[in-house]
C-alpha atoms as a PDB file:
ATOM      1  CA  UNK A   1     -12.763 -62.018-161.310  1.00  0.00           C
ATOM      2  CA  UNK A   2     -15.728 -60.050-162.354  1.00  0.00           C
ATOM      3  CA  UNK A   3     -17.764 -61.283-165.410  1.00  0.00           C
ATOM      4  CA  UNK A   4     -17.270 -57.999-167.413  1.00  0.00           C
ATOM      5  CA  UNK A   5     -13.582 -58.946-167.514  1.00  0.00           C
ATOM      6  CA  UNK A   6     -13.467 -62.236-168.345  1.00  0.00           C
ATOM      7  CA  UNK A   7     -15.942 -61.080-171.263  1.00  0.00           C
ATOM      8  CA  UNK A   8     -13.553 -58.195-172.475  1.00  0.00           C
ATOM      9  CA  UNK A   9     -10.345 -59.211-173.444  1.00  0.00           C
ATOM     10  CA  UNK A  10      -8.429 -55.972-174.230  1.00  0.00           C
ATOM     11  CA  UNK A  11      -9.804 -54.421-171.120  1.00  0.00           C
ATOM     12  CA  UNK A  12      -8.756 -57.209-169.514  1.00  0.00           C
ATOM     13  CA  UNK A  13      -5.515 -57.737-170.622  1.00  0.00           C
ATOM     14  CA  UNK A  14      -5.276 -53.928-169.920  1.00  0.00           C
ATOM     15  CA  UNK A  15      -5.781 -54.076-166.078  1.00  0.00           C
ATOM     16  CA  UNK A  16      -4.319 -57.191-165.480  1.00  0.00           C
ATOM     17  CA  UNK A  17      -0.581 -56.523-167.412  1.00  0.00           C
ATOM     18  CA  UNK A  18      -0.390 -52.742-167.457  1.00  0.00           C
ATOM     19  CA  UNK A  19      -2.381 -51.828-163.739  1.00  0.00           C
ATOM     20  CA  UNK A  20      -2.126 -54.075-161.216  1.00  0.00           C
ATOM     21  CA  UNK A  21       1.751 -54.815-162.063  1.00  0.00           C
ATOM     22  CA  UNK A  22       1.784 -50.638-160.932  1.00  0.00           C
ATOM     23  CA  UNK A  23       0.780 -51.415-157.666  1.00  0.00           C
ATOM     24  CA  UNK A  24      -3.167 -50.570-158.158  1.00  0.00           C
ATOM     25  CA  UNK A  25      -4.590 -53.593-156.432  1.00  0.00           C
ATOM     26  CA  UNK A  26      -7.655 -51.917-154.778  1.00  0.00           C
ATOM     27  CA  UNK A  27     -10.664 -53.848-155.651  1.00  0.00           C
ATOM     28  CA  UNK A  28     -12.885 -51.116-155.568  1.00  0.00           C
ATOM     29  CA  UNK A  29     -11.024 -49.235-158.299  1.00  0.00           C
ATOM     30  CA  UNK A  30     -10.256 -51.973-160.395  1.00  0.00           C
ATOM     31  CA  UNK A  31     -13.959 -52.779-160.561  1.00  0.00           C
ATOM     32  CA  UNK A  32     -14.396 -49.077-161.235  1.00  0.00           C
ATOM     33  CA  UNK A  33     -12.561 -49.662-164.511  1.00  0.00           C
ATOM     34  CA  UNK A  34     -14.764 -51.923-165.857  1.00  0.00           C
ATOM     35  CA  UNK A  35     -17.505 -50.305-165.036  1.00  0.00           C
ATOM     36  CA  UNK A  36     -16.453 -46.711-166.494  1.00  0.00           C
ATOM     37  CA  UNK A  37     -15.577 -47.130-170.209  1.00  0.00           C
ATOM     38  CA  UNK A  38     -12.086 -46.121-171.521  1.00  0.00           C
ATOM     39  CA  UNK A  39     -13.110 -46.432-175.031  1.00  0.00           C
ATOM     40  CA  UNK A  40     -15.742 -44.260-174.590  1.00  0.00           C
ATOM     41  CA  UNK A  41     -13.641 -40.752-174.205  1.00  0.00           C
ATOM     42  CA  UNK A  42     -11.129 -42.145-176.785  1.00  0.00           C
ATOM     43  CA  UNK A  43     -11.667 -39.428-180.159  1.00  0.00           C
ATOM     44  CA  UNK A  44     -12.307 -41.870-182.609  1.00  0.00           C
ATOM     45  CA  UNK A  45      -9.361 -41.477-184.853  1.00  0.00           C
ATOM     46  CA  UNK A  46      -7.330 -43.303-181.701  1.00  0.00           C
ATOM     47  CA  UNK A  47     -10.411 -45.465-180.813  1.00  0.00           C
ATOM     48  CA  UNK A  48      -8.329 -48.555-181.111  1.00  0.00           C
ATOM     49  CA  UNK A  49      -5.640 -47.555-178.840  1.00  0.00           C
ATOM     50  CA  UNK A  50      -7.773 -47.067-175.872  1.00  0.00           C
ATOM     51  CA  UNK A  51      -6.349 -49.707-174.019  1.00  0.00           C
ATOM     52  CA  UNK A  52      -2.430 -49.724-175.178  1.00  0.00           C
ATOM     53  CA  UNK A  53      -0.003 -48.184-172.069  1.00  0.00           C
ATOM     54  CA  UNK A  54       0.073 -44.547-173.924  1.00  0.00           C
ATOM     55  CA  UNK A  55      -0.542 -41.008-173.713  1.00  0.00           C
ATOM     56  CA  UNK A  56      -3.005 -40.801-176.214  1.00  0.00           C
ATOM     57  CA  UNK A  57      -3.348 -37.608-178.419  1.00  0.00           C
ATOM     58  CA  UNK A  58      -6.812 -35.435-178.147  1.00  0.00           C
ATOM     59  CA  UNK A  59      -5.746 -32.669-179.938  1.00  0.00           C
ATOM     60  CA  UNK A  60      -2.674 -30.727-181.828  1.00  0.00           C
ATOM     61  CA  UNK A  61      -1.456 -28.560-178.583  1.00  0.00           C
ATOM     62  CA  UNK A  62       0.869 -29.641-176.453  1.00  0.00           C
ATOM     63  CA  UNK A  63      -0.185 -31.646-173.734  1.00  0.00           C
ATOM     64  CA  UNK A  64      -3.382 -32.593-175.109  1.00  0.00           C
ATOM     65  CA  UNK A  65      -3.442 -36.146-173.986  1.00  0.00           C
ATOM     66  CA  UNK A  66      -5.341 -38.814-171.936  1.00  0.00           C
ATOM     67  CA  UNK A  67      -2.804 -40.098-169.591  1.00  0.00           C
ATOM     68  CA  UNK A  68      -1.897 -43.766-169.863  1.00  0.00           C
ATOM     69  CA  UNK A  69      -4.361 -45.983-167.972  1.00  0.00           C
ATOM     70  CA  UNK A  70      -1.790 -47.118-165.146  1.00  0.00           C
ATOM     71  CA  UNK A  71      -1.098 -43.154-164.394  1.00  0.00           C
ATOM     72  CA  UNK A  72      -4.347 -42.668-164.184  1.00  0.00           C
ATOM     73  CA  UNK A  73      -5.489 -45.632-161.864  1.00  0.00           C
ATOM     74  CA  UNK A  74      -2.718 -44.920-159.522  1.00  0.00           C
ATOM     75  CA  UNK A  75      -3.721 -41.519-158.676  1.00  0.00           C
ATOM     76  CA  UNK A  76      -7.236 -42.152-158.484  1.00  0.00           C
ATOM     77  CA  UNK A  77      -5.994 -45.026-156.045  1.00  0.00           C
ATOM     78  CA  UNK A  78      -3.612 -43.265-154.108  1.00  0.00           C
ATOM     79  CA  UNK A  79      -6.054 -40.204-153.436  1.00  0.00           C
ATOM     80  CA  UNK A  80      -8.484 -42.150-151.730  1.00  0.00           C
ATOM     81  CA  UNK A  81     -11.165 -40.492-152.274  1.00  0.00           C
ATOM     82  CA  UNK A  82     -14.696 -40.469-149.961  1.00  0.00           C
ATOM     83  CA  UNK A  83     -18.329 -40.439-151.338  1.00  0.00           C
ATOM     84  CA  UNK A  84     -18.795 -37.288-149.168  1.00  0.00           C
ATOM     85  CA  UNK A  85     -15.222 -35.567-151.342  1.00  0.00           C
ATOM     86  CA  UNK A  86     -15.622 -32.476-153.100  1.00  0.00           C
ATOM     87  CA  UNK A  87     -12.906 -33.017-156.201  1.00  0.00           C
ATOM     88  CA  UNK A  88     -11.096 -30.259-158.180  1.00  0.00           C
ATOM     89  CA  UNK A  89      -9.369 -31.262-161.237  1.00  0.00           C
ATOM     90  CA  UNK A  90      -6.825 -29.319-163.652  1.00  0.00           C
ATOM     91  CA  UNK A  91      -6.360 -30.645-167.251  1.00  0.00           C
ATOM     92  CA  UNK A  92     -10.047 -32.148-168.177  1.00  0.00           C
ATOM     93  CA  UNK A  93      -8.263 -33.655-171.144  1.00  0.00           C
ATOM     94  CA  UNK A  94     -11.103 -36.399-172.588  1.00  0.00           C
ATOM     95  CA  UNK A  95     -13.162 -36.168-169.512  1.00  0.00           C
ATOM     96  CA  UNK A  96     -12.138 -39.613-168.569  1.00  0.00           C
ATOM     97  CA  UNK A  97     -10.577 -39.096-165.340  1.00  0.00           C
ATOM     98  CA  UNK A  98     -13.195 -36.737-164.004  1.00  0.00           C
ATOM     99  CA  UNK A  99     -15.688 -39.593-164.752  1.00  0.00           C
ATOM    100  CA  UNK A 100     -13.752 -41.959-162.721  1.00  0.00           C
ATOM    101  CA  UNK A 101     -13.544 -39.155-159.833  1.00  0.00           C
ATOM    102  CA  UNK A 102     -17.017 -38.708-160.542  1.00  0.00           C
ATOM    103  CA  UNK A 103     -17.686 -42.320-159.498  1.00  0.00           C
ATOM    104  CA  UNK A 104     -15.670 -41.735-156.053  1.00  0.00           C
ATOM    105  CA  UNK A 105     -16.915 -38.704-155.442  1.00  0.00           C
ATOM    106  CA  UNK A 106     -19.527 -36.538-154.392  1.00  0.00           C
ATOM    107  CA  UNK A 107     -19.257 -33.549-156.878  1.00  0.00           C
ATOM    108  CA  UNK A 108     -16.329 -32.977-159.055  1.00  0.00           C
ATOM    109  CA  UNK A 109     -15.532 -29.192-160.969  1.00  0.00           C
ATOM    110  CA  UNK A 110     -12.909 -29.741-163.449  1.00  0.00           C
ATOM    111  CA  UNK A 111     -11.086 -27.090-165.576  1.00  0.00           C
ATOM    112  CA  UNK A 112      -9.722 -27.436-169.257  1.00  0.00           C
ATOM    113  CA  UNK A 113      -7.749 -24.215-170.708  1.00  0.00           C
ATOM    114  CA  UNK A 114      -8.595 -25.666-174.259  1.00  0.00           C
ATOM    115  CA  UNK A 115     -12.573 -25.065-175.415  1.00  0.00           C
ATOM    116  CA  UNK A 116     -12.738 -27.388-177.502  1.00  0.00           C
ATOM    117  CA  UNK A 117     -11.770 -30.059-175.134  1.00  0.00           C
ATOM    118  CA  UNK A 118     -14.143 -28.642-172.273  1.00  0.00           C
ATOM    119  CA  UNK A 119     -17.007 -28.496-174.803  1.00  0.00           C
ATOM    120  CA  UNK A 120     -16.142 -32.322-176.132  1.00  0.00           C
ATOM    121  CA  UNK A 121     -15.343 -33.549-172.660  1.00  0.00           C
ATOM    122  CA  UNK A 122     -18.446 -31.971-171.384  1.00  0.00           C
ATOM    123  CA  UNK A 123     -20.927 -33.842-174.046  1.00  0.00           C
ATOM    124  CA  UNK A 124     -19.461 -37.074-173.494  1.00  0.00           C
ATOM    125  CA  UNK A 125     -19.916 -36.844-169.999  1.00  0.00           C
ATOM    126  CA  UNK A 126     -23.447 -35.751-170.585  1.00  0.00           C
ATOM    127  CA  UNK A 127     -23.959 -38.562-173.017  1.00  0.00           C
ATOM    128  CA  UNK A 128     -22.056 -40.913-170.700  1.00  0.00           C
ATOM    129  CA  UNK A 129     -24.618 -40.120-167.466  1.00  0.00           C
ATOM    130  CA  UNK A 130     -22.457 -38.606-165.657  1.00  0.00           C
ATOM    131  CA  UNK A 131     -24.437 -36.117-163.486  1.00  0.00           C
ATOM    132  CA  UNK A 132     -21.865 -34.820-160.559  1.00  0.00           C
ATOM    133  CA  UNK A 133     -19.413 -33.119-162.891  1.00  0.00           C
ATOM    134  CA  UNK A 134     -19.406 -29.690-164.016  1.00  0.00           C
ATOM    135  CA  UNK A 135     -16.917 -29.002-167.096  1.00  0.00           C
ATOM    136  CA  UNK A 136     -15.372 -25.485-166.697  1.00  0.00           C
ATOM    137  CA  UNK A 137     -13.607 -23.649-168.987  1.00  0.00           C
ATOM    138  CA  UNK A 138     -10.741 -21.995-167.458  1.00  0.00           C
ATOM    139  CA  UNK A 139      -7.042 -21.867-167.111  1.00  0.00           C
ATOM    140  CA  UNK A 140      -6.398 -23.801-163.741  1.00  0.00           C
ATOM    141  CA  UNK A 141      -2.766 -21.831-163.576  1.00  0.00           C
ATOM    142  CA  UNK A 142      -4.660 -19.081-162.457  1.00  0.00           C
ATOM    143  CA  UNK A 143      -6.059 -18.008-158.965  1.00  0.00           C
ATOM    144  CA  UNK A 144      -8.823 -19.954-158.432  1.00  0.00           C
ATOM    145  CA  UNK A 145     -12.132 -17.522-157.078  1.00  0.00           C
ATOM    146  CA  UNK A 146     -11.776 -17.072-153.579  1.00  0.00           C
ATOM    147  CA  UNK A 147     -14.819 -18.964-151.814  1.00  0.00           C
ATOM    148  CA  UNK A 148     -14.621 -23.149-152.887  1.00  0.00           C
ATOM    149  CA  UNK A 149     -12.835 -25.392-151.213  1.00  0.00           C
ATOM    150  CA  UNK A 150     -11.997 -28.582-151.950  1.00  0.00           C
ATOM    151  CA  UNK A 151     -11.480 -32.042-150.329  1.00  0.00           C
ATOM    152  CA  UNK A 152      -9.460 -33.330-153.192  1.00  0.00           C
ATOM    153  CA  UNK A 153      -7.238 -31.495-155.742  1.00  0.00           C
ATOM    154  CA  UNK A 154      -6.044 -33.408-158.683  1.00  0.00           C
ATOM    155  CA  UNK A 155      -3.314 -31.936-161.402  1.00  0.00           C
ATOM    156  CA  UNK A 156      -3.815 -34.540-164.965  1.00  0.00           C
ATOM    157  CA  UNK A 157      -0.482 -33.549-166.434  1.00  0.00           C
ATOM    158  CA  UNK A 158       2.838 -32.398-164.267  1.00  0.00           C
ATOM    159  CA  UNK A 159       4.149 -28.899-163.298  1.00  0.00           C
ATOM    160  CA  UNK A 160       7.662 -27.907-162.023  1.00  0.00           C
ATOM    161  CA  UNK A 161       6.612 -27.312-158.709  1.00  0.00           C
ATOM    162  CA  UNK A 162       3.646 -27.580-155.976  1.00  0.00           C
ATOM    163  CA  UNK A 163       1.333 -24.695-157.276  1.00  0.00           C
ATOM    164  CA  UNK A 164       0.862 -22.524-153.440  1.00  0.00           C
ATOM    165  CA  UNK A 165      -2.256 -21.157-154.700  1.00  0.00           C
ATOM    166  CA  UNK A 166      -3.666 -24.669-155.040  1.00  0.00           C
ATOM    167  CA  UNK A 167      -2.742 -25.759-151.339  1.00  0.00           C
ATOM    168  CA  UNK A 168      -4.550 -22.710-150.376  1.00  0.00           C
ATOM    169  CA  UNK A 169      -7.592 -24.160-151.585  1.00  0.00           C
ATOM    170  CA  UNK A 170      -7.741 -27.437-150.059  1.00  0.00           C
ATOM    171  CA  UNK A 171      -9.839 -28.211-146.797  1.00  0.00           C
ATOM    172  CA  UNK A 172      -7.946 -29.561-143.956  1.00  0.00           C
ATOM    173  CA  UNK A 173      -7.840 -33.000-144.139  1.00  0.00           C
ATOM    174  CA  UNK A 174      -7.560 -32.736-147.857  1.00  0.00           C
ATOM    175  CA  UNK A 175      -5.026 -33.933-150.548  1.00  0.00           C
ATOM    176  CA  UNK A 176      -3.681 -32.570-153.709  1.00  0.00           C
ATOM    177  CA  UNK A 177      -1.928 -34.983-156.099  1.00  0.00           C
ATOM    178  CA  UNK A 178       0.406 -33.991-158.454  1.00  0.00           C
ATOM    179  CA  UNK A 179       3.216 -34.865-161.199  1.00  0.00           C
ATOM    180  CA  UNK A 180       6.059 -32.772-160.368  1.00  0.00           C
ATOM    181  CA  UNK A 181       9.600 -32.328-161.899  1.00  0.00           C
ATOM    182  CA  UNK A 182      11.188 -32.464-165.139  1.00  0.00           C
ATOM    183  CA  UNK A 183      12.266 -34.892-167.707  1.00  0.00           C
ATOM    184  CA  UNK A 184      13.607 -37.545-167.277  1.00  0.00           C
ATOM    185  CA  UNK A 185      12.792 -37.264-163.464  1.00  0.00           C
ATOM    186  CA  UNK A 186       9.616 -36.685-162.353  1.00  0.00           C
ATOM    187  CA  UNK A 187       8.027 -37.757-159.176  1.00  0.00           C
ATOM    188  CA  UNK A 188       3.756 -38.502-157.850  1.00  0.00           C
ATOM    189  CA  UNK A 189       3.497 -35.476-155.112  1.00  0.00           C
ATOM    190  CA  UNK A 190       0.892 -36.221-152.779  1.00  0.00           C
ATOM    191  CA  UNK A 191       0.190 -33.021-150.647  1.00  0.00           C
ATOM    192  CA  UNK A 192      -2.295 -33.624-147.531  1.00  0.00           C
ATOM    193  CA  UNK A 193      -3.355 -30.626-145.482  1.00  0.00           C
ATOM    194  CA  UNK A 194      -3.475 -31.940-141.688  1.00  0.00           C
ATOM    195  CA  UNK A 195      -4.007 -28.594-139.972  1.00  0.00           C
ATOM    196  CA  UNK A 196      -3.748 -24.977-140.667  1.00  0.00           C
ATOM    197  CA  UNK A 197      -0.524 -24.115-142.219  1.00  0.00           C
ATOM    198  CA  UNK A 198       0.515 -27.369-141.907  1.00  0.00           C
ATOM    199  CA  UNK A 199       1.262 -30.013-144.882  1.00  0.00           C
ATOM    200  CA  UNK A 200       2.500 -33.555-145.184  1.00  0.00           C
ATOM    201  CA  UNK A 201       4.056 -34.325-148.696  1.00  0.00           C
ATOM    202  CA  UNK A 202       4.888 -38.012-150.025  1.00  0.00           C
ATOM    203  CA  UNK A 203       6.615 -38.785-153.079  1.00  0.00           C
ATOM    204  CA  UNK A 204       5.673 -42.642-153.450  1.00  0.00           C
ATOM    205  CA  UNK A 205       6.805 -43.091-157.142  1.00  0.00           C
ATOM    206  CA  UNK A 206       8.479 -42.027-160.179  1.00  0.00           C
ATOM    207  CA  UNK A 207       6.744 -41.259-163.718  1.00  0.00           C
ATOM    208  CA  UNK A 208       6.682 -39.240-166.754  1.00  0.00           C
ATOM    209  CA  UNK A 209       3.649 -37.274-167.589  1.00  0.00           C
ATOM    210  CA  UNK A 210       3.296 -34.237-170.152  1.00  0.00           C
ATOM    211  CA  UNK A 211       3.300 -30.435-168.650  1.00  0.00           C
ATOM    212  CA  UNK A 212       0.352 -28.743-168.198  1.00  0.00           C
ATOM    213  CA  UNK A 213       0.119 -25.102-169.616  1.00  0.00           C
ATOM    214  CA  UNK A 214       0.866 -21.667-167.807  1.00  0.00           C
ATOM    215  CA  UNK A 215       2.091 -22.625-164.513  1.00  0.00           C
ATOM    216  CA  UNK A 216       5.582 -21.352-163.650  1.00  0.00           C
ATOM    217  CA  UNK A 217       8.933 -22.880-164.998  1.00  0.00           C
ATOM    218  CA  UNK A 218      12.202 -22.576-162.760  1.00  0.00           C
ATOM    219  CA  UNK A 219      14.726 -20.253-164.577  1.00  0.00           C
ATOM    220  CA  UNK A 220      17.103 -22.022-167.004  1.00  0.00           C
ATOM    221  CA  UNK A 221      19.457 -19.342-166.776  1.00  0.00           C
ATOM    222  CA  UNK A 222      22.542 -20.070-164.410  1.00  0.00           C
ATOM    223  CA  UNK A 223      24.884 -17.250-164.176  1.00  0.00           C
END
């Protein structure tokens, strides 16, 4: 046990009874945890619930949330990302998240549709040292500009379905991760290109997490 946990109860209490029981028992990113401050990208008014298992609000739109901290060590687990990774990320939210990629990575872009979140997310990152990531304003529903590729593609919220444009963009060798479905069912998606126009998808657990804006909704419609 590392000294900055035994000294921190709450963050303790946090990674031992909400995390680990969720199947996050990589050392490496448990560490990482300590080491990146929750708290930190928590707005103030919900300062004190920065370590409760919650969405926490960021803003009055829907979906503005930080993702509950099991959710988000999971995925960051389950990517397993390289030093060498090039990370895009959809749904900046507090900026949390890309700091944690930030820590795994090499360089991370991520893109928040909301400018007041990009501009907030982007000063506490800046305040917060973190150097690699570049805070983009930008709907990520849309086609990305054709050129970057990336190693690792990361969706914070869900979507009904694998976005294609998205798989387009990753390298081979390279996974996209994902929240896909719709309430009450929704399941992790994690997409791995292994060779040119080919794809392996696993589907290793089930969650809840709030939709992310403009990407397309199956028809409700049945005729």
């Amino acid at each position: 046990m590392t000294a900055s946990l035994v000294t921190d109860p709450l963050r303790f209490n946090m990674i031992e009874q909400q995390i680990r029981p969720w199947n996050v028992l990589d050392l490496e990113i448990l560490e990482l945890l300590t080491e990146v401050r929750r708290e930190d990208y928590v707005p103030a008014a919900h300062r004190s619930m920065a370590f409760f298992d919650m969405d926490i609000p960021l803003g009055d739109g829907p979906g503005q949330v930080m993702l509950s901290p099991k959710m988000e060590a999971r995925l960051l687990q389950d990517l397993q990302i390289k030093k060498t990774d090039s990370v895009l990320e959809i749904g900046t939210g507090s900026g949390y998240m890309a700091a944690l990629l930030g820590a795994r990575a090499a360089r991370v872009l991520t893109l928040e549709i909301d400018p007041t979140l990009a501009a907030t997310a982007a000063q506490t990152l800046q305040r917060n040292g973190v150097g690699n990531v570049e805070v983009r304003h930008a709907d990520g529903a849309k086609p990305l500009p054709s050129g970057p590729t990336f190693d690792v593609i990361l969706l914070s919220g869900s979507v009904a379905r694998i976005p294609q444009n998205l798989l387009g963009s990753l390298n081979i060798g390279g996974r996209l991760a994902a929240i896909v479905g719709d309430e009450p069912v929704m399941r992790a998606h994690f997409v791995t290109r292994t060779a040119e126009g080919k794809w392996d998808t696993q589907e290793p657990w089930d969650t809840i997490a709030p939709r992310l804006l403009n990407f397309p909704e199956p028809s409700r419609f049945n005729f």
